[in-house]
C-alpha atoms as a PDB file:
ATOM      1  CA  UNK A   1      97.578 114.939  76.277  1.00  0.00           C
ATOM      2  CA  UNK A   2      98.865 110.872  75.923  1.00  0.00           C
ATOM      3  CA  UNK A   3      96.267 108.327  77.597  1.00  0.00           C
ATOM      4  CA  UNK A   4      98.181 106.280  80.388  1.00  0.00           C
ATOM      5  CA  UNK A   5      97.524 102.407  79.617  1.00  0.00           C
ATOM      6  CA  UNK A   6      99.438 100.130  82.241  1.00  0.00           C
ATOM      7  CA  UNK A   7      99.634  96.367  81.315  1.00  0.00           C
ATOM      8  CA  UNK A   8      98.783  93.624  83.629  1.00  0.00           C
ATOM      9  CA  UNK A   9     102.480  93.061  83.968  1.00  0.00           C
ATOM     10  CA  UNK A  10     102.874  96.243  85.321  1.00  0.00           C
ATOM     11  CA  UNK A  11      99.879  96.186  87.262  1.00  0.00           C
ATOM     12  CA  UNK A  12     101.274  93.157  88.518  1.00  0.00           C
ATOM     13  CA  UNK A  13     104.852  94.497  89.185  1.00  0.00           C
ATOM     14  CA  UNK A  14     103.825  97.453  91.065  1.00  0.00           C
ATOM     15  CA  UNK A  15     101.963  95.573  93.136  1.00  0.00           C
ATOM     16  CA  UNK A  16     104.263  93.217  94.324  1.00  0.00           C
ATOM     17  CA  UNK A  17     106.517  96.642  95.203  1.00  0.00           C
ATOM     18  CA  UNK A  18     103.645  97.534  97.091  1.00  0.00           C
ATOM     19  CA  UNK A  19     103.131  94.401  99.192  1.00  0.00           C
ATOM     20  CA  UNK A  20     106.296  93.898  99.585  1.00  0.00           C
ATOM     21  CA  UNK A  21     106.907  97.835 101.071  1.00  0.00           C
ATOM     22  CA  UNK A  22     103.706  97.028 103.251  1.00  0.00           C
ATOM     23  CA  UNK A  23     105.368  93.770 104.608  1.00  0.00           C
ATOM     24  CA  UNK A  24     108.329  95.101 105.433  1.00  0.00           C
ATOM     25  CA  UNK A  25     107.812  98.531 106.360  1.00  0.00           C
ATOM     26  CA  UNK A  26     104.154  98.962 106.868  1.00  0.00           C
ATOM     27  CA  UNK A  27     101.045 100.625 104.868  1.00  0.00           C
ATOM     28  CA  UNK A  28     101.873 103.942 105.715  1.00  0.00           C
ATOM     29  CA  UNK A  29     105.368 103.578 103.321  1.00  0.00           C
ATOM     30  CA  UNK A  30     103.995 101.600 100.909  1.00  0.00           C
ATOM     31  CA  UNK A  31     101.166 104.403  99.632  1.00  0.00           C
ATOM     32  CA  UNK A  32     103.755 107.146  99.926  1.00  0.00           C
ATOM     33  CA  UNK A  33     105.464 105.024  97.137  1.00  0.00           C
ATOM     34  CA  UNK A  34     102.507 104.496  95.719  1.00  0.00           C
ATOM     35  CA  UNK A  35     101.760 107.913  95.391  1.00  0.00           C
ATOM     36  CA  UNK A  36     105.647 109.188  93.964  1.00  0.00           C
ATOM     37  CA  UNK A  37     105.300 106.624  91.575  1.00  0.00           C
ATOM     38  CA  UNK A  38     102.148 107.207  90.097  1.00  0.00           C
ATOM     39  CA  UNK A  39     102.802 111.157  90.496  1.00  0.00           C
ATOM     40  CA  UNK A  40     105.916 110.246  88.004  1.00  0.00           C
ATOM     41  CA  UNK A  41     103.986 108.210  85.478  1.00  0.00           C
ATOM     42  CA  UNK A  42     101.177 110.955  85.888  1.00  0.00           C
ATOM     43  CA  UNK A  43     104.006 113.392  83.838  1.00  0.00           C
ATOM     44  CA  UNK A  44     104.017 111.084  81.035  1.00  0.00           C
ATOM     45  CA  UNK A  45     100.901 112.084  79.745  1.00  0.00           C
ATOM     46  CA  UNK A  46     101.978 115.637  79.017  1.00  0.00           C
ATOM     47  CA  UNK A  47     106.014 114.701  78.994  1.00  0.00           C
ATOM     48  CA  UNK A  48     105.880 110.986  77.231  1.00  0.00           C
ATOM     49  CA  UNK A  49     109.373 111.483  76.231  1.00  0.00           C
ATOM     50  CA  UNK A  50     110.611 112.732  79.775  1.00  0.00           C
ATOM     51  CA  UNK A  51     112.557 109.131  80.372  1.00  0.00           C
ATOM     52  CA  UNK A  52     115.473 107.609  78.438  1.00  0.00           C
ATOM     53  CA  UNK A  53     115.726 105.065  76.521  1.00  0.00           C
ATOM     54  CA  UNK A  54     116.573 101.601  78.571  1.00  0.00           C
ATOM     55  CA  UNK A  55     120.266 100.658  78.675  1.00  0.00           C
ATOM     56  CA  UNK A  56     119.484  96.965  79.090  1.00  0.00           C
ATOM     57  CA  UNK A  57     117.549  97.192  76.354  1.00  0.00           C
ATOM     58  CA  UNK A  58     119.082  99.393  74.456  1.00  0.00           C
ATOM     59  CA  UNK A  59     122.388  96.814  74.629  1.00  0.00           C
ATOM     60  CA  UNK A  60     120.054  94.605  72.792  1.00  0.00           C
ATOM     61  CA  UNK A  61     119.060  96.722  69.915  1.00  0.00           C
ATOM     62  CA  UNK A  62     115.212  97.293  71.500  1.00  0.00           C
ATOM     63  CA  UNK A  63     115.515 101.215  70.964  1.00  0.00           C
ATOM     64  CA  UNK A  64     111.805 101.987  71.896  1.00  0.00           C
ATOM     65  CA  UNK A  65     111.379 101.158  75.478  1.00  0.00           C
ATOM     66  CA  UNK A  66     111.780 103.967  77.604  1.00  0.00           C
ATOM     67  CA  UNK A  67     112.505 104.045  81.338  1.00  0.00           C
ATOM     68  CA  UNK A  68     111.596 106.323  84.283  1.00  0.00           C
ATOM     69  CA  UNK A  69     113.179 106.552  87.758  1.00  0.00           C
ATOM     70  CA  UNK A  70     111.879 106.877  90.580  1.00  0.00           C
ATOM     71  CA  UNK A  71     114.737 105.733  92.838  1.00  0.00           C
ATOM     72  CA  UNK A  72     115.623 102.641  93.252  1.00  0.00           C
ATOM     73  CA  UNK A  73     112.374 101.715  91.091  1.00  0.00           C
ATOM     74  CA  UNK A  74     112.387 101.961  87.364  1.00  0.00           C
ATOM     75  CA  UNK A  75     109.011 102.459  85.315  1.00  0.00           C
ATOM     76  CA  UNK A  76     109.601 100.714  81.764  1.00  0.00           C
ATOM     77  CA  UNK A  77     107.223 102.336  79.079  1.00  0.00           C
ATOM     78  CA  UNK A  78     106.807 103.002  75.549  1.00  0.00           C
ATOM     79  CA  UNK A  79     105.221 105.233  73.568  1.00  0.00           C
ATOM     80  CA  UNK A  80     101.950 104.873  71.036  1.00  0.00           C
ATOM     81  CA  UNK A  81     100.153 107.671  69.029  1.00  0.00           C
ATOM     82  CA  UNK A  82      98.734 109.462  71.402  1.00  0.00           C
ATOM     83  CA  UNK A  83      99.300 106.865  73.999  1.00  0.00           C
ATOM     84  CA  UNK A  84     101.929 105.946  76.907  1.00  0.00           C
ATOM     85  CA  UNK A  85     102.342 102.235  77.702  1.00  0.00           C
ATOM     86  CA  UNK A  86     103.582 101.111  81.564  1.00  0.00           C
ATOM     87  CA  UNK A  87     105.119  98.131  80.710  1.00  0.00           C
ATOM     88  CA  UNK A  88     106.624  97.056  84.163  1.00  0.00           C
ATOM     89  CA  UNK A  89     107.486  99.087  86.816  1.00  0.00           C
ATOM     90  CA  UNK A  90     110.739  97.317  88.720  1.00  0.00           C
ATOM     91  CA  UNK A  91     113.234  97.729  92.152  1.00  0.00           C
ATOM     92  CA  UNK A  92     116.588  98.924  90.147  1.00  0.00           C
ATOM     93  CA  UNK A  93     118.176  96.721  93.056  1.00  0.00           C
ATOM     94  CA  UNK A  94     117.062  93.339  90.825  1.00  0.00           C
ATOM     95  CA  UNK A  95     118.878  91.900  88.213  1.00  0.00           C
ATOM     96  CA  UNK A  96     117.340  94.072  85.766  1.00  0.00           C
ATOM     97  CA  UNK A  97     118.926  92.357  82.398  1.00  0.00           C
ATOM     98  CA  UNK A  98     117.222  89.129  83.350  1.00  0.00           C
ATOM     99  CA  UNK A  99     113.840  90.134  84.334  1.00  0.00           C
ATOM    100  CA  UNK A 100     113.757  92.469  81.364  1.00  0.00           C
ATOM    101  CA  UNK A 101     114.418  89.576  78.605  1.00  0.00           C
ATOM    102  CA  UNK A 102     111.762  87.593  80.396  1.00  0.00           C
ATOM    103  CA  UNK A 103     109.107  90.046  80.480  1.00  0.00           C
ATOM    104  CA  UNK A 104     109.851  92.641  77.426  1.00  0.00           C
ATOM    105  CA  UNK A 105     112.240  90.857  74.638  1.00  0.00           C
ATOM    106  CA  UNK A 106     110.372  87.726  75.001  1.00  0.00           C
ATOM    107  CA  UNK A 107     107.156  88.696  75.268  1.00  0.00           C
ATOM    108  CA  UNK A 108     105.471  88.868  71.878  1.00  0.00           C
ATOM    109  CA  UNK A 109     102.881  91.842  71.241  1.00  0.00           C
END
């Protein structure tokens, strides 16, 4: 079984989904999300592989992020001995391409 690690940017980007759903439509939607999205991550540790690998990314020649939908959001990950990363979890609706450069390709690890 892979140990789930989420980075503060995906701590971060979930969380704005969440306040954001809470704003708009009220708690009651926002921890229903909450809860299919972290039921979806939740398969990684037994599935890590159960995503594809990113298109935007992959356009770029980054061939080891992964992503996960839960639609419209996308859970970017990637995967460590004996470890799955959440790198950012994201509303597909965004312009994915940018936010992706700024938080993946140009983030150094």
């Amino acid at each position: 079984m892979n140990r789930l690690i989420w980075t503060e940017d995906a701590r971060f980007s979930f969380g704005e989904i969440l306040q954001y759903i809470a704003e708009q439509s009220g708690q009651g939607l926002a921890d229903k999300v909450y809860a299919k999205i972290i039921r979806k991550v939740d398969l990684l540790t037994v599935f890590p592989f159960k995503g594809k690998v990113s298109a935007e990314l992959k356009s770029v020649g980054i061939t080891h992020i992964y992503e996960l939908v839960e639609a419209p959001w996308k859970i970017y990950y990637r995967v460590k001995t004996r470890q799955v990363v959440i790198m950012l979890v994201l509303d597909s609706r965004r312009n994915l391409e940018e936010v992706l450069i700024d938080k993946i390709i140009n983030k150094k690890d």
